[in-house]
Protein backbone atom coordinates (compact mmCIF):
# COMPACT_ATOMS: atom_id res chain seq x y z
CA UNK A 1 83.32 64.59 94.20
CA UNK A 2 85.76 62.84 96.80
CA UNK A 3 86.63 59.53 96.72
CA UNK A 4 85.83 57.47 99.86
CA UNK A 5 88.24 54.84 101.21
CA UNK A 6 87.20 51.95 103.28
CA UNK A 7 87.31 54.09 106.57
CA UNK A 8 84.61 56.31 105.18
CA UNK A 9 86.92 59.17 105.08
CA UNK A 10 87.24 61.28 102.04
CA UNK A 11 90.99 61.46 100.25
CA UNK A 12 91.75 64.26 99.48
CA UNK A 13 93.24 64.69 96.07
CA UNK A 14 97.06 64.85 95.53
CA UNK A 15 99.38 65.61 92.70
CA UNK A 16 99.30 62.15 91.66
CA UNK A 17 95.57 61.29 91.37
CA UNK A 18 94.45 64.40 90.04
CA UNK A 19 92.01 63.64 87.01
CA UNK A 20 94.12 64.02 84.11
CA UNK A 21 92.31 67.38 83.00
CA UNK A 22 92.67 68.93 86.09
CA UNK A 23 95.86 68.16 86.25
CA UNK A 24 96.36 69.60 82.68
CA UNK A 25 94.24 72.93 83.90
CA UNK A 26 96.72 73.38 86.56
CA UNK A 27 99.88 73.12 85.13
CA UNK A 28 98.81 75.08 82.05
CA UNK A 29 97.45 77.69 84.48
CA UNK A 30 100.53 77.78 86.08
CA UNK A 31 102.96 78.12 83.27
CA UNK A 32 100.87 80.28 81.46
CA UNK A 33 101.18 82.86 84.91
CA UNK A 34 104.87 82.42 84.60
CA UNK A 35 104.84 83.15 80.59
CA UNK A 36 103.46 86.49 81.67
CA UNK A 37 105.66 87.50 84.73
CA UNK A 38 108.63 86.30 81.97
CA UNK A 39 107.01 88.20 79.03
CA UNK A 40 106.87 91.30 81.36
CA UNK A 41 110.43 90.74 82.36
CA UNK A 42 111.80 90.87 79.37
CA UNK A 43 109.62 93.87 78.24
CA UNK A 44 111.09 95.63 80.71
CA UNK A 45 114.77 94.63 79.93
CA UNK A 46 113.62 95.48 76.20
CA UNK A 47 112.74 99.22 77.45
CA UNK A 48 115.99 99.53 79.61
CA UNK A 49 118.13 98.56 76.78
CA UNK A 50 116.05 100.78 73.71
CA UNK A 51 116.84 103.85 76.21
CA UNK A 52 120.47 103.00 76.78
CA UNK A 53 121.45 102.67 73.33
CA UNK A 54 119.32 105.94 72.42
CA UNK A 55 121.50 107.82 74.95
CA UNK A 56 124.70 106.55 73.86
CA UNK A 57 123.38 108.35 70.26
CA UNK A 58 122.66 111.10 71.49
CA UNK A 59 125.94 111.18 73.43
CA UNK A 60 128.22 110.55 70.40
CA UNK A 61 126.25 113.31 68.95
CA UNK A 62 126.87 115.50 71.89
CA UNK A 63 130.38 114.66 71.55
CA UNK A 64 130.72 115.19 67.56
CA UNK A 65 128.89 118.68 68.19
CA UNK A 66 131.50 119.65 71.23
CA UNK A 67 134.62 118.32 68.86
CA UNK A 68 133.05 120.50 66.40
CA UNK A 69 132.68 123.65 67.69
CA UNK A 70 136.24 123.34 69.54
CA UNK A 71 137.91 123.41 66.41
CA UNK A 72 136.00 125.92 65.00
CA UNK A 73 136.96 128.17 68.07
CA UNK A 74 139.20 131.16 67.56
CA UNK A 75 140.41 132.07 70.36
CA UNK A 76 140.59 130.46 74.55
CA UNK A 77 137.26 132.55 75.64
CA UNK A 78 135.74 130.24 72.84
CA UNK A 79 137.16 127.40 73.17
CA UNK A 80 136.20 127.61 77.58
CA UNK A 81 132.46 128.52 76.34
CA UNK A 82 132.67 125.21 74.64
CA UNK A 83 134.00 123.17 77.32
CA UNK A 84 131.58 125.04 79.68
CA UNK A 85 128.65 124.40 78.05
CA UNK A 86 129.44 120.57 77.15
CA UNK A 87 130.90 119.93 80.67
CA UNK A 88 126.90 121.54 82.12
CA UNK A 89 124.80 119.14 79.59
CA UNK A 90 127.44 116.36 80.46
CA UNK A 91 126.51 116.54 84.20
CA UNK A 92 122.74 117.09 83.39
CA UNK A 93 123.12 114.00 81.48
CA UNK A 94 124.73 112.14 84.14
CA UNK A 95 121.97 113.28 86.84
CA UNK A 96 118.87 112.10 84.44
CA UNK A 97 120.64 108.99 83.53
CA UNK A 98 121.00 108.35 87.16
CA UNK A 99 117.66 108.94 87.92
CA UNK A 100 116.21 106.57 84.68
CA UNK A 101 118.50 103.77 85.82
CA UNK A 102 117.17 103.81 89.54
CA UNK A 103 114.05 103.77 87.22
CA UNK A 104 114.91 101.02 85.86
CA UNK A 105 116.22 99.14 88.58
CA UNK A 106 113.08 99.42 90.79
CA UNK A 107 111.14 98.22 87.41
CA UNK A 108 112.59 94.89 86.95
CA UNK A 109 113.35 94.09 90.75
CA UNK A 110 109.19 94.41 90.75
CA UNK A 111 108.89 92.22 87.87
CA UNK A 112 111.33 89.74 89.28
CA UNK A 113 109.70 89.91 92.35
CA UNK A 114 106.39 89.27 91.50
CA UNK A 115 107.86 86.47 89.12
CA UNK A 116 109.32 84.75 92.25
CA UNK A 117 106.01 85.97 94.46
CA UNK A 118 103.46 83.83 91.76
CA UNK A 119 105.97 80.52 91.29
CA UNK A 120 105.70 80.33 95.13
CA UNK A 121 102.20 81.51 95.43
CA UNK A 122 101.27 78.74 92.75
CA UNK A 123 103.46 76.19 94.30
CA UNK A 124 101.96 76.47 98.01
CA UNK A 125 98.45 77.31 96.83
CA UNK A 126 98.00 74.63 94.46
CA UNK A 127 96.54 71.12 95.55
CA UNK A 128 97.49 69.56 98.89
CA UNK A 129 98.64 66.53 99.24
C-alpha cells in the first residue's frame, strides 16, 4: 500500500525505499534474466566452436587422404583425378562452411541482442522513481 505524505498525495516508491524484499525480488529477477541471456550466449559460442574444431578434423583428414592417394598415383591422369576430386570437396567445403558461419553469426547476434534488449527492458521497466 502507498505511503501518504503530509499533502495527502501518495509517493510513489523509488529505488531507494523499496521494502527490502522487493528490492531483493527485483534485483534477483533481474540478474537471474541476464544469467540466462549469458548462459544462452555462451551455449551458442560452445556450439560454434564444437563445429569448428570438428571441421578442422575432418579437414586434416581430407588432407592426409589427398597426400595419400597422390603418392600412391602412378602416373599424371592419376595424380589430376586426385587433385580434381580434392580441389571439388575443398570448394563444397568452403560453400557449407560459409553457409554454417552466417549460421552462426545470425545465432549469437540474436542472443546478444536479446541480452542487450532484456538489460534495457529491465532497466526502463523496473520501478519509477
Amino acid at each position: 500500500m502507498p505511503q501518504k505524505n503530509s499533502s495527502s498525495e501518495p509517493v510513489r516508491p523509488s529505488l531507494f525505499n523499496l521494502i527490502p524484499d522487493d528490492f531483493a525480488a527485483t534485483t534477483k529477477k533481474r540478474m537471474d534474466e541476464f544469467a540466462a541471456a549469458q548462459a544462452e550466449l555462451f551455449d551458442q559460442y560452445r556450439d560454434a566452436s564444437r563445429h569448428w574444431l570438428d571441421r578442422i578434423q575432418v579437414e586434416a583428414n581430407m588432407a592426409s587422404e589427398f597426400a595419400t592417394k597422390l603418392g600412391a598415383a602412378r602416373s599424371i591422369p592419376e595424380a589430376m583425378t586426385a587433385c580434381q576430386g580434392w580441389t571439388g570437396r575443398r570448394f563444397e567445403m568452403m560453400a557449407e562452411d560459409t553457409q554454417r558461419l552466417l549460421g552462426d553469426t545470425q545465432k549469437i547476434m540474436q542472443a546478444g541482442a536479446r541480452l542487450i534488449v532484456d538489460g534495457w527492458q529491465s532497466k526502463n521497466s523496473g520501478v519509477s522513481t
